[in-house]
N, C-alpha and C. Protein backbone atom coordinates (compact mmCIF):
# COMPACT_ATOMS: atom_id res chain seq x y z
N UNK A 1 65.81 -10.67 248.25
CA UNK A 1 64.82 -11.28 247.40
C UNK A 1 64.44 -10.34 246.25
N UNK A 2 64.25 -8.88 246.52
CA UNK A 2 63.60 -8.52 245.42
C UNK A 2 65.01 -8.01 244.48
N UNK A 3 65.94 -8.42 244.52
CA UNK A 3 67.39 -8.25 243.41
C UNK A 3 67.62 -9.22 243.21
N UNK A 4 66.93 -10.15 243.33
CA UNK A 4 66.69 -11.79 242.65
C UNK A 4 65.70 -11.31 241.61
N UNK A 5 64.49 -11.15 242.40
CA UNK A 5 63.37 -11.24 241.15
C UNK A 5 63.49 -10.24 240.35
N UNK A 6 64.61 -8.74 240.74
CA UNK A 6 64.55 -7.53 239.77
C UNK A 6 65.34 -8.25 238.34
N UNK A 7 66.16 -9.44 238.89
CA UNK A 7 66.98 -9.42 237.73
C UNK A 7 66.57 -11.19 236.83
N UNK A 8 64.78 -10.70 237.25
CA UNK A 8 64.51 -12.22 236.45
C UNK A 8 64.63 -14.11 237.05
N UNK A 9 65.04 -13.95 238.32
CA UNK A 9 65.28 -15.09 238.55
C UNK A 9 63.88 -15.32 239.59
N UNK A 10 62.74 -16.18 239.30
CA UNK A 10 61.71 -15.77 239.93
C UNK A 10 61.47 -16.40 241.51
N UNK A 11 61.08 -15.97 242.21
CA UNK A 11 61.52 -16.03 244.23
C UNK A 11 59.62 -16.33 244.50
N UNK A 12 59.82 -17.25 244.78
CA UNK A 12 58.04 -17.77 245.27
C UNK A 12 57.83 -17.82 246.66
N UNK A 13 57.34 -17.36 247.57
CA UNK A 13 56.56 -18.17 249.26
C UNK A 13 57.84 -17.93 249.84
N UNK A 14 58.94 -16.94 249.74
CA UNK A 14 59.83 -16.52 250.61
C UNK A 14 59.19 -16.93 252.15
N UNK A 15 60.27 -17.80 252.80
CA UNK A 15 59.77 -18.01 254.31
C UNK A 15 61.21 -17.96 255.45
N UNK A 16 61.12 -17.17 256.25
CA UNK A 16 62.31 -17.35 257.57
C UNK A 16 61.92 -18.68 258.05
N UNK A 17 62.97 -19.36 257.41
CA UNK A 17 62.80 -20.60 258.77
C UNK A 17 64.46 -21.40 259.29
N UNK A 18 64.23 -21.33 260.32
CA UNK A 18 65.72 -21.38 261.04
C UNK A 18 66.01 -22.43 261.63
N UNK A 19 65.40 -23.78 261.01
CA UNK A 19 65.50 -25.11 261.15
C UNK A 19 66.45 -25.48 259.77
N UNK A 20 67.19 -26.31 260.25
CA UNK A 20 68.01 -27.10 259.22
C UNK A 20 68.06 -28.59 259.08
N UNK A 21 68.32 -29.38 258.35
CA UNK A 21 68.54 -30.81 258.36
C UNK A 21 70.04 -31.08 258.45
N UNK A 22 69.67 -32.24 257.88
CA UNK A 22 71.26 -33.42 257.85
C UNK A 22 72.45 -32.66 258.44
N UNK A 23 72.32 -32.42 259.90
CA UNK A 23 73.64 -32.01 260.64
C UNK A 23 74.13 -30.73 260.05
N UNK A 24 73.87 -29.86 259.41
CA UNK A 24 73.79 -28.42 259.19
C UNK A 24 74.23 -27.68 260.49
N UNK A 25 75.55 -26.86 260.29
CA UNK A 25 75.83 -26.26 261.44
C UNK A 25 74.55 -24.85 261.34
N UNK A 26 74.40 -24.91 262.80
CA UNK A 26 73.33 -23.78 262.96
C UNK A 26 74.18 -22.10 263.56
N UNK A 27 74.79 -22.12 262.70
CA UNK A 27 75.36 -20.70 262.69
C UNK A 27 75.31 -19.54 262.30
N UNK A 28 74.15 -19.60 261.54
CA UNK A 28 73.60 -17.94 260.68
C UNK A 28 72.85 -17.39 261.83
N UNK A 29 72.65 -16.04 261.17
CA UNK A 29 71.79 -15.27 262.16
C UNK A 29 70.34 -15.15 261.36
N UNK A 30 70.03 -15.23 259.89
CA UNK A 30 69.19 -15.82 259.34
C UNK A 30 68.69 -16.65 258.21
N UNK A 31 67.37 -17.12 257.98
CA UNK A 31 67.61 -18.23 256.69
C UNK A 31 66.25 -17.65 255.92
N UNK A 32 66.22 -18.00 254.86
CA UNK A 32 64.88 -17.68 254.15
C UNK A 32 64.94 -18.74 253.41
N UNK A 33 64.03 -19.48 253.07
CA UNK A 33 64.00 -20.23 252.10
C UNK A 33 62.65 -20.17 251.14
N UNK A 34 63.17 -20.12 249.70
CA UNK A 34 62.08 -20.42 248.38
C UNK A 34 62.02 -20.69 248.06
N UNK A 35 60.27 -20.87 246.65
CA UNK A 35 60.30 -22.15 245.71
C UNK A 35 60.51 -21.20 244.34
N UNK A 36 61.05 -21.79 243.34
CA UNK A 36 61.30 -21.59 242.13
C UNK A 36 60.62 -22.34 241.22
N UNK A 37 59.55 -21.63 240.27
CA UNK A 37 58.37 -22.60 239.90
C UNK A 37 58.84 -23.67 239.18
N UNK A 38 59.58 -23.67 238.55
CA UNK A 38 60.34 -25.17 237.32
C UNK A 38 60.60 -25.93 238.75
N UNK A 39 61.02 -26.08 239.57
CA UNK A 39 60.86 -27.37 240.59
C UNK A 39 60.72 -27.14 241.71
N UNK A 40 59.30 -26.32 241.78
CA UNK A 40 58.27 -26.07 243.09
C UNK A 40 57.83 -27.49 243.38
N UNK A 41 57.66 -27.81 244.60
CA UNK A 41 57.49 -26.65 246.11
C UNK A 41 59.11 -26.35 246.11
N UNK A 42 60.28 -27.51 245.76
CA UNK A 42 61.22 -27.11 245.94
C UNK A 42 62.02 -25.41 245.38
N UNK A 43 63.21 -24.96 246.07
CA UNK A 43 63.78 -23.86 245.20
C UNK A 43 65.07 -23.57 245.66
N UNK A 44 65.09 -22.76 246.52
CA UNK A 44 66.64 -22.37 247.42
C UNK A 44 66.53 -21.60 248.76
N UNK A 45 67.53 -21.54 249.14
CA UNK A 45 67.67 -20.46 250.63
C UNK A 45 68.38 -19.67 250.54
N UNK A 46 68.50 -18.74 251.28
CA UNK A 46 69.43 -17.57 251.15
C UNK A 46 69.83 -17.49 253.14
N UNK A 47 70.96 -17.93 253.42
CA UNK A 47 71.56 -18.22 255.02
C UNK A 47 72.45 -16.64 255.02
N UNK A 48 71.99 -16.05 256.15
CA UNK A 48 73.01 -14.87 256.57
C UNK A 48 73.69 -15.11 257.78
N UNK A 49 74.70 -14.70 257.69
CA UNK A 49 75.45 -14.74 258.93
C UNK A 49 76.27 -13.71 259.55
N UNK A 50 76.56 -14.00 260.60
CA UNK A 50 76.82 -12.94 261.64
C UNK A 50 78.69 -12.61 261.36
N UNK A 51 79.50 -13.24 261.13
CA UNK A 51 81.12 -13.14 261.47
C UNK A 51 81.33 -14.19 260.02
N UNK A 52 82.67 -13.79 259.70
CA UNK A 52 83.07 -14.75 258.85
C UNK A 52 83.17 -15.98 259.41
N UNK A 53 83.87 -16.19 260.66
CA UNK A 53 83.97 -17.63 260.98
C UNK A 53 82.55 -18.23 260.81
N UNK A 54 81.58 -17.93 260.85
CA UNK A 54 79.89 -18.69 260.92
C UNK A 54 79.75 -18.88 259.85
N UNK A 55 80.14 -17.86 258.46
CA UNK A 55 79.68 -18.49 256.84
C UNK A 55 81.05 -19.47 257.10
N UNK A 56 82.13 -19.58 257.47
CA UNK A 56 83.21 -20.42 257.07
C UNK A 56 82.79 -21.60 257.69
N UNK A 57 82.28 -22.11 258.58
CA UNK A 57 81.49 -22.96 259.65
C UNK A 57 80.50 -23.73 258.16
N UNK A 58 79.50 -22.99 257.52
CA UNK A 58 79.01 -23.74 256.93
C UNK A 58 79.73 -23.77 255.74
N UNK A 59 80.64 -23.33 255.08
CA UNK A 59 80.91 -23.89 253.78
C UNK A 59 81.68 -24.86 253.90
N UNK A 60 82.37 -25.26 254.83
CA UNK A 60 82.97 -26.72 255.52
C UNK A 60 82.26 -27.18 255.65
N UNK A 61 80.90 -26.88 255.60
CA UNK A 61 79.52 -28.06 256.06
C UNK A 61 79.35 -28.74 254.29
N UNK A 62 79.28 -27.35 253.39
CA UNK A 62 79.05 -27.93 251.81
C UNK A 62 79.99 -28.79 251.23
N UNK A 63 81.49 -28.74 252.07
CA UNK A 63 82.68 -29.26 251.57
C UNK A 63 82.59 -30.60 251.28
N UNK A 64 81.93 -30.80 252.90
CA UNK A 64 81.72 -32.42 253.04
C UNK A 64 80.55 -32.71 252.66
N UNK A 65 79.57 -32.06 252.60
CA UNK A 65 78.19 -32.74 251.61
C UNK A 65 79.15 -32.68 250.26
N UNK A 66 79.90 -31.92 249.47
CA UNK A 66 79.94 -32.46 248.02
C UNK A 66 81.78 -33.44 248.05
N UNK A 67 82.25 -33.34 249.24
CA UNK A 67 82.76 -35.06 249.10
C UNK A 67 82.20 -36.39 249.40
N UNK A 68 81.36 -36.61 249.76
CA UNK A 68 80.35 -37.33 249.91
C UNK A 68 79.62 -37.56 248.38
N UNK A 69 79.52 -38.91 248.04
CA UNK A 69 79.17 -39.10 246.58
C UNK A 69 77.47 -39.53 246.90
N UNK A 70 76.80 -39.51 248.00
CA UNK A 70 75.87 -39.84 247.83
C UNK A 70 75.09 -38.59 248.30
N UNK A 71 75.86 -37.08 248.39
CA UNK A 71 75.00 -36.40 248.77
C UNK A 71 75.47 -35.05 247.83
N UNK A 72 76.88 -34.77 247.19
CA UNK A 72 76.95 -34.26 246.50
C UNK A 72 76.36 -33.11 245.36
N UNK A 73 75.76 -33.88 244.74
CA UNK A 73 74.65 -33.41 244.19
C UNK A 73 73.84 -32.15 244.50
N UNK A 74 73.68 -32.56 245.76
CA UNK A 74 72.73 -31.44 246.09
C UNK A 74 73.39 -30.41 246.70
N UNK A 75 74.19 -30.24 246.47
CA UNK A 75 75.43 -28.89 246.74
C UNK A 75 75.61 -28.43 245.52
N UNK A 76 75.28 -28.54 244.22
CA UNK A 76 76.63 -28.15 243.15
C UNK A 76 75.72 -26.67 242.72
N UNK A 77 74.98 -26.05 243.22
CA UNK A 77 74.80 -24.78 242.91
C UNK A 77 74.50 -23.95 244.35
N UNK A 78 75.33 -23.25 244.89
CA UNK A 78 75.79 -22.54 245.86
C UNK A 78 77.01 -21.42 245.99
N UNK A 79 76.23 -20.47 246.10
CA UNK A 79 77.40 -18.98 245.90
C UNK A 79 77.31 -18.28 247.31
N UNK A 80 78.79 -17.69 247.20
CA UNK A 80 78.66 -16.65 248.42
C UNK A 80 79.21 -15.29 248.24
N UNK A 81 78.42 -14.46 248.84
CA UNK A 81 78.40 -12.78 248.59
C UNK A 81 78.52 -12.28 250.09
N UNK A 82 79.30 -12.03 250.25
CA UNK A 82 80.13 -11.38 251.61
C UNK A 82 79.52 -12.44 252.41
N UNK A 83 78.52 -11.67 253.29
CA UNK A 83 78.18 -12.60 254.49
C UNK A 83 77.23 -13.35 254.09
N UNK A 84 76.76 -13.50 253.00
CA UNK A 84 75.54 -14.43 252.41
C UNK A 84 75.71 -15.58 252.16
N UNK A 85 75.05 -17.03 251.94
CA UNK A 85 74.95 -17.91 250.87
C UNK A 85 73.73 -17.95 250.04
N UNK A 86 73.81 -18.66 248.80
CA UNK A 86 72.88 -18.66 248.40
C UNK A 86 72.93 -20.32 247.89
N UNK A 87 71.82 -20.95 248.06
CA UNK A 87 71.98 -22.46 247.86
C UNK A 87 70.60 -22.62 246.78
N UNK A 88 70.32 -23.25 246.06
CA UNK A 88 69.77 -23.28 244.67
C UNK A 88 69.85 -25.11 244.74
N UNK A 89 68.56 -25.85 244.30
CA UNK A 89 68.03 -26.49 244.29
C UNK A 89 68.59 -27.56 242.88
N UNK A 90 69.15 -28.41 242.94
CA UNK A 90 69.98 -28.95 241.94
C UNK A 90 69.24 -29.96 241.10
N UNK A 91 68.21 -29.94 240.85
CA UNK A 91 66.66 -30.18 239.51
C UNK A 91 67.14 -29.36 238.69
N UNK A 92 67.41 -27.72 239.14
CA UNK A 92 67.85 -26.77 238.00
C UNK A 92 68.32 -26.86 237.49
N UNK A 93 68.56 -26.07 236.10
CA UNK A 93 69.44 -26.40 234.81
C UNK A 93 70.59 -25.25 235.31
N UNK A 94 71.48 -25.32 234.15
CA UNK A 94 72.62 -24.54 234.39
C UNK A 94 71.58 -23.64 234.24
N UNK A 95 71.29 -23.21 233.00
CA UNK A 95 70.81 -21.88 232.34
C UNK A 95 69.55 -21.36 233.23
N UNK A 96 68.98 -22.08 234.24
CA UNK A 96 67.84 -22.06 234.91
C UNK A 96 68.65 -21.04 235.83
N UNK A 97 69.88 -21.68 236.83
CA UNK A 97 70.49 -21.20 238.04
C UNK A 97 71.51 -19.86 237.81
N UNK A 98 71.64 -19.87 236.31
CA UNK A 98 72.30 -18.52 236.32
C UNK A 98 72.13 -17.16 235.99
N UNK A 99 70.67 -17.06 236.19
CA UNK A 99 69.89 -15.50 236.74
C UNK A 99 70.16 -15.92 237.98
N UNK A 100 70.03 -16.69 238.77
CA UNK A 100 69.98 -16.03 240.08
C UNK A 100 71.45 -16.25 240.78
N UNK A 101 72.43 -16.55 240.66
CA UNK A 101 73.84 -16.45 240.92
C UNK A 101 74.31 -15.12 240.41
N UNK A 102 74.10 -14.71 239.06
CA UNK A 102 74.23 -13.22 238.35
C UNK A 102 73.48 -12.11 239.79
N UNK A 103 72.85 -12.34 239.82
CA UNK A 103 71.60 -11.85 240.75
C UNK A 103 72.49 -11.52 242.21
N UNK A 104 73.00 -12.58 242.76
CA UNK A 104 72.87 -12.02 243.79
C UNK A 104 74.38 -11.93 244.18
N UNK A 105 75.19 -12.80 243.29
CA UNK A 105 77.16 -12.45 243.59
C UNK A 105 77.08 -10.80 243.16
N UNK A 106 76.05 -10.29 242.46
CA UNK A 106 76.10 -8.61 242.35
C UNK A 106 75.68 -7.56 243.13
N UNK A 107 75.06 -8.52 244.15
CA UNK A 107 74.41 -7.45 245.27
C UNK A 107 75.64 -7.11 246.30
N UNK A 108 75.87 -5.80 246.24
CA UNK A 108 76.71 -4.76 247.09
C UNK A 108 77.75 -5.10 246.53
N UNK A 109 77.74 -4.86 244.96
CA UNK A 109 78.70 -4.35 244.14
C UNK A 109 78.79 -3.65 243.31
């Protein structure tokens, strides 16, 4: 979080919560999720995981949310940094979501 907000992308009400929806494989070892004030309460999560197979577990989960045309959407800003994801709230603009993709595909590099 704070190499999000060092590099401008602003991180609100950071919260661990390790509940998921719509059939979300539950395979991280943790989740944080925040609001980003341009479309608070909504914002993004940041999912860690334990083994590659567990991030590979969920990005087969994003595969099929963005073949899916009625759910799509809400996948199209999501990056991954070793064992991380980072999922970003799709209200955002390009130019909104790319401090914090800059942000964090640079952490532990």
């Amino acid at each position: 979080m704070d190499a999000l907000s060092a590099a401008g992308a602003t991180v609100q009400n950071p919260v661990a919560d390790m509940v998921v929806g719509r059939d979300a494989p539950n395979t991280f070892s943790e989740r944080i999720v925040f609001q980003i004030p341009s479309v608070a309460p909504e914002g993004g999560q940041i999912v860690i995981f334990r083994t590659p197979a567990d991030l590979q577990a969920w990005q087969s989960y994003v595969d099929t949310l963005r073949a899916d045309p009625d759910e799509r959407r809400s996948v199209i800003y999501v990056y991954v940094n070793q064992n991380a994801l980072l999922q970003l709230n799709a209200n955002l603009l390009p130019d909104e979501a790319a401090p914090y993709s800059t942000a964090f595909t640079s952490i532990g590099s």
